[in-house]
N, C-alpha and C. Protein backbone atom coordinates (compact mmCIF):
# COMPACT_ATOMS: atom_id res chain seq x y z
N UNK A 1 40.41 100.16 115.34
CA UNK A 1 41.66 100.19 116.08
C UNK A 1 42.80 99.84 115.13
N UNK A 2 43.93 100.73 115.01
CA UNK A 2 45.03 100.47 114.34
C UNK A 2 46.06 99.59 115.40
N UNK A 3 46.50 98.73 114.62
CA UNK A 3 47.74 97.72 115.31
C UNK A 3 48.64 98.21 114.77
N UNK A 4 49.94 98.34 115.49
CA UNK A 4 51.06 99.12 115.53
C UNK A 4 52.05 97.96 115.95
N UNK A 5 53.33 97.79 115.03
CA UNK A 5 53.86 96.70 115.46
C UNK A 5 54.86 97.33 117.05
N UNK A 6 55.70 96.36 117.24
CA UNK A 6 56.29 96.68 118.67
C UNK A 6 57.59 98.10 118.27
N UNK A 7 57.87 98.36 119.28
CA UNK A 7 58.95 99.66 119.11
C UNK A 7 60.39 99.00 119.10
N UNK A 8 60.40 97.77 119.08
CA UNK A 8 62.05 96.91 118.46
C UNK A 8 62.02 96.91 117.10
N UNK A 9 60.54 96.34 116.24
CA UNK A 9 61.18 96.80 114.80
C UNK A 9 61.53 97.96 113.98
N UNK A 10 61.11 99.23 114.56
CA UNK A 10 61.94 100.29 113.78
C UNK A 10 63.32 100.22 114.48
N UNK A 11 63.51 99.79 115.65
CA UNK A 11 64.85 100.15 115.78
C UNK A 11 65.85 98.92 115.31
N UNK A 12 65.00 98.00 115.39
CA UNK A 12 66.23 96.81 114.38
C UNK A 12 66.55 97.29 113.46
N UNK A 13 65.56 97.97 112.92
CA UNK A 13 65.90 98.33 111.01
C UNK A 13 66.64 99.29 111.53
N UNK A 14 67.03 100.27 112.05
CA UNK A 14 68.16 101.76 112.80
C UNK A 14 69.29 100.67 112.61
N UNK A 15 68.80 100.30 113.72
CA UNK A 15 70.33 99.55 114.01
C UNK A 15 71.02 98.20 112.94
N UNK A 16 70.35 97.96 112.36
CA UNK A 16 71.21 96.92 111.60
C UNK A 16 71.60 97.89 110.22
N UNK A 17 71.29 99.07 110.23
CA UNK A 17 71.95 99.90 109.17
C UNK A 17 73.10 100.42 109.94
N UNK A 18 73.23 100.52 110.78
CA UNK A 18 74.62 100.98 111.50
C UNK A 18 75.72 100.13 111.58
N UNK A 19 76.65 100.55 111.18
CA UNK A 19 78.00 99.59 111.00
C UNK A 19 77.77 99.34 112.77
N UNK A 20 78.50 97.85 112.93
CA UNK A 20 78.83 96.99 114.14
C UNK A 20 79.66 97.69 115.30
N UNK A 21 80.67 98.43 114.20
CA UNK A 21 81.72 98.82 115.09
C UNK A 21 80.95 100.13 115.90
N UNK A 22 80.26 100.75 115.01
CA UNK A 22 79.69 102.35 115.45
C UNK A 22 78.24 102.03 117.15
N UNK A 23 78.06 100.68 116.83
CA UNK A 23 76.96 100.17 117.32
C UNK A 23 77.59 100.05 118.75
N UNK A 24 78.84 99.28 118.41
CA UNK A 24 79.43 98.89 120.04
C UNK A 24 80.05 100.24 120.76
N UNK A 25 80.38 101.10 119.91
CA UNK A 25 81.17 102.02 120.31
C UNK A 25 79.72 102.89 121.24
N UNK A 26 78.42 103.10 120.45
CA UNK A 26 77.36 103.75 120.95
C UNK A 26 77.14 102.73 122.34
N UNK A 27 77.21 101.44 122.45
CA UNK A 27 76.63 100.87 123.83
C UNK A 27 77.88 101.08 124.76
N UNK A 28 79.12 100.87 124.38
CA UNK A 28 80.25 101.46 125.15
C UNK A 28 80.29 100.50 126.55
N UNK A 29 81.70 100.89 127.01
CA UNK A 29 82.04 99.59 128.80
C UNK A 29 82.25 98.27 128.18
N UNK A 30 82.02 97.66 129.36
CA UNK A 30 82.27 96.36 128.84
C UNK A 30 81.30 95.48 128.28
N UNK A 31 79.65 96.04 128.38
CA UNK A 31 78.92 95.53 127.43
C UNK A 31 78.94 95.61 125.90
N UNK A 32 79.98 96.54 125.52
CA UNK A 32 79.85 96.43 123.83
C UNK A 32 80.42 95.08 123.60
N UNK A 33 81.26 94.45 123.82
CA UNK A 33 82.20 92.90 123.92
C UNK A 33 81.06 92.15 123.67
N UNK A 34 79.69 92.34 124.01
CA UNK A 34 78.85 91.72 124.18
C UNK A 34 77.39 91.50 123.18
N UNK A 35 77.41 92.73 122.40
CA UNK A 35 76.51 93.17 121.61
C UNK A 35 76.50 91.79 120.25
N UNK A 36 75.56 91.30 119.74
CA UNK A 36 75.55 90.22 119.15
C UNK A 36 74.54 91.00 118.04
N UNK A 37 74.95 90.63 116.87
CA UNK A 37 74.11 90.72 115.27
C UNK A 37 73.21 89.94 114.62
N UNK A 38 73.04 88.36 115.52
CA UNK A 38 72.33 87.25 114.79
C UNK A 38 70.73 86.96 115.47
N UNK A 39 69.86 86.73 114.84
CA UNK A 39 69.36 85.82 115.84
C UNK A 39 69.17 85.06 116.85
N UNK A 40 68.31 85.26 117.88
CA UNK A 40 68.45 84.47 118.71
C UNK A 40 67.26 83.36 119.30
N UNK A 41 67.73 82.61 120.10
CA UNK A 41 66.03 81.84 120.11
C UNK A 41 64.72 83.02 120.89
N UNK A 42 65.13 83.67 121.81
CA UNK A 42 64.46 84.81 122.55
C UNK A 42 63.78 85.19 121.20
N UNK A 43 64.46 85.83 120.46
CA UNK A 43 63.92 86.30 119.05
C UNK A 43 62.50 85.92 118.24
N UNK A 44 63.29 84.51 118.23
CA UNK A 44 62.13 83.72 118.09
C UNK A 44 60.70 83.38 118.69
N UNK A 45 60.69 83.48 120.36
CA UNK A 45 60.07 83.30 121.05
C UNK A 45 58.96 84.91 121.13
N UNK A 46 59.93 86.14 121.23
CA UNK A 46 59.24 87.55 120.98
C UNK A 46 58.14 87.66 119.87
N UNK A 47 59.27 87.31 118.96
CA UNK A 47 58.01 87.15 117.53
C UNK A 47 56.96 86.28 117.57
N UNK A 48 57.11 85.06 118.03
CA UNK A 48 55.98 84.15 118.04
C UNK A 48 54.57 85.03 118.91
N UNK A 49 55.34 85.25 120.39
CA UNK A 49 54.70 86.03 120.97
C UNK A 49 53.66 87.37 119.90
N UNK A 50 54.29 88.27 119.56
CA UNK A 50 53.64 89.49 119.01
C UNK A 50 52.11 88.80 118.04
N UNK A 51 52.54 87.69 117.28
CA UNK A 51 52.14 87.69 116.19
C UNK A 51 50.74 86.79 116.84
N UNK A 52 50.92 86.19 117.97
CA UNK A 52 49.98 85.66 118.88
C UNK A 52 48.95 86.90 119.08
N UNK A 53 49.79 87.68 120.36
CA UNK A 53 49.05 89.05 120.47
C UNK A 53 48.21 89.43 119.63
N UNK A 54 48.49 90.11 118.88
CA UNK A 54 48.00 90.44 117.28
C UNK A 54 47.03 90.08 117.00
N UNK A 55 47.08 88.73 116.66
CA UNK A 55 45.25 87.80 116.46
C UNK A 55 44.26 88.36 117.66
N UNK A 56 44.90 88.03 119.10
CA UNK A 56 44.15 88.51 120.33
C UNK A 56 43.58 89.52 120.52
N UNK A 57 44.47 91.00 119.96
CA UNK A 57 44.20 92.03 119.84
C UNK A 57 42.95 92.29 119.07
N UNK A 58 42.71 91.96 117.59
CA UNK A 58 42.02 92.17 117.16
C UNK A 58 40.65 91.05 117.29
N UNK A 59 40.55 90.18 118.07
CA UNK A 59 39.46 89.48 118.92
C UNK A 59 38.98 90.44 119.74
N UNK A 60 39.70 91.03 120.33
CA UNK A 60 39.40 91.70 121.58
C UNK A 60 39.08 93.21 121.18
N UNK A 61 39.39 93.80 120.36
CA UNK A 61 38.84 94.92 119.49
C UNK A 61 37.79 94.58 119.04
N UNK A 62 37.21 93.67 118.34
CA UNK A 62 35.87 93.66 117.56
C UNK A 62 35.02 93.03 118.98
N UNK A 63 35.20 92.63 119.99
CA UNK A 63 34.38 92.11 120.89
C UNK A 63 34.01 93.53 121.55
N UNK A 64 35.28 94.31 121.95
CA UNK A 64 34.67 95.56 122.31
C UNK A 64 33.67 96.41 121.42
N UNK A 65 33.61 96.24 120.22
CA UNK A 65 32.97 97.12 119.97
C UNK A 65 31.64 96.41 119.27
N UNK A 66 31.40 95.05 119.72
CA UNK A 66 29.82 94.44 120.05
C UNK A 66 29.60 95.28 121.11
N UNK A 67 30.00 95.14 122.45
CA UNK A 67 29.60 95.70 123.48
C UNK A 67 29.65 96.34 123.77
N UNK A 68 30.13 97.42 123.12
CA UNK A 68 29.82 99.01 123.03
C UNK A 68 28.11 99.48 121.97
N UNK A 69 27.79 98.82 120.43
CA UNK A 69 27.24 98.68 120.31
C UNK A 69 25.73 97.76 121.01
N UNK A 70 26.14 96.48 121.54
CA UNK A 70 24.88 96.24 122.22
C UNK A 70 24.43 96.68 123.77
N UNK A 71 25.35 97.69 124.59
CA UNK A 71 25.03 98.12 125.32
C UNK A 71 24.84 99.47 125.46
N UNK A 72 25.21 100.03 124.40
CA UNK A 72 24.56 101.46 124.37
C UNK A 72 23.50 102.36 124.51
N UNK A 73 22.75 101.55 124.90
CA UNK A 73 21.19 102.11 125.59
C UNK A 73 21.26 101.48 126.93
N UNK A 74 22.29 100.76 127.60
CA UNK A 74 22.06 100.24 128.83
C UNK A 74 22.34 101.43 129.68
């Protein structure tokens, strides 16, 4: 099983190559006022999250495929 990171880091890397101004102008209304460039604790908390996942994922991949191997004649 290939692990694939989440679909926010290609677009962080998109978007933090895009000038700020082009960024707010693309979210547009009154949420561009709003659009923020830094870190945040959420941020923090996402990542912790993934990188959790991740370990889990690949627990849970090699367990499946004990039990695909030891039940394959069941």
């Amino acid at each position: 099983m290939r692990l694939v990171s989440p679909p926010t880091i290609p677009s962080c890397r998109v978007f933090s190559a895009m000038p700020k101004s082009r960024l707010r102008q693309a979210v547009g209304g009154d949420a561009a006022g709003h659009v923020h460039f830094d870190s945040t604790s959420q941020d923090a908390i996402d990542t912790s999250l993934m990188l959790r996942l991740k370990t889990i994922l690949s627990i849970f991949a090699g367990r499946k495929e004990m039990y695909r191997v030891c039940c394959r004649g069941a």
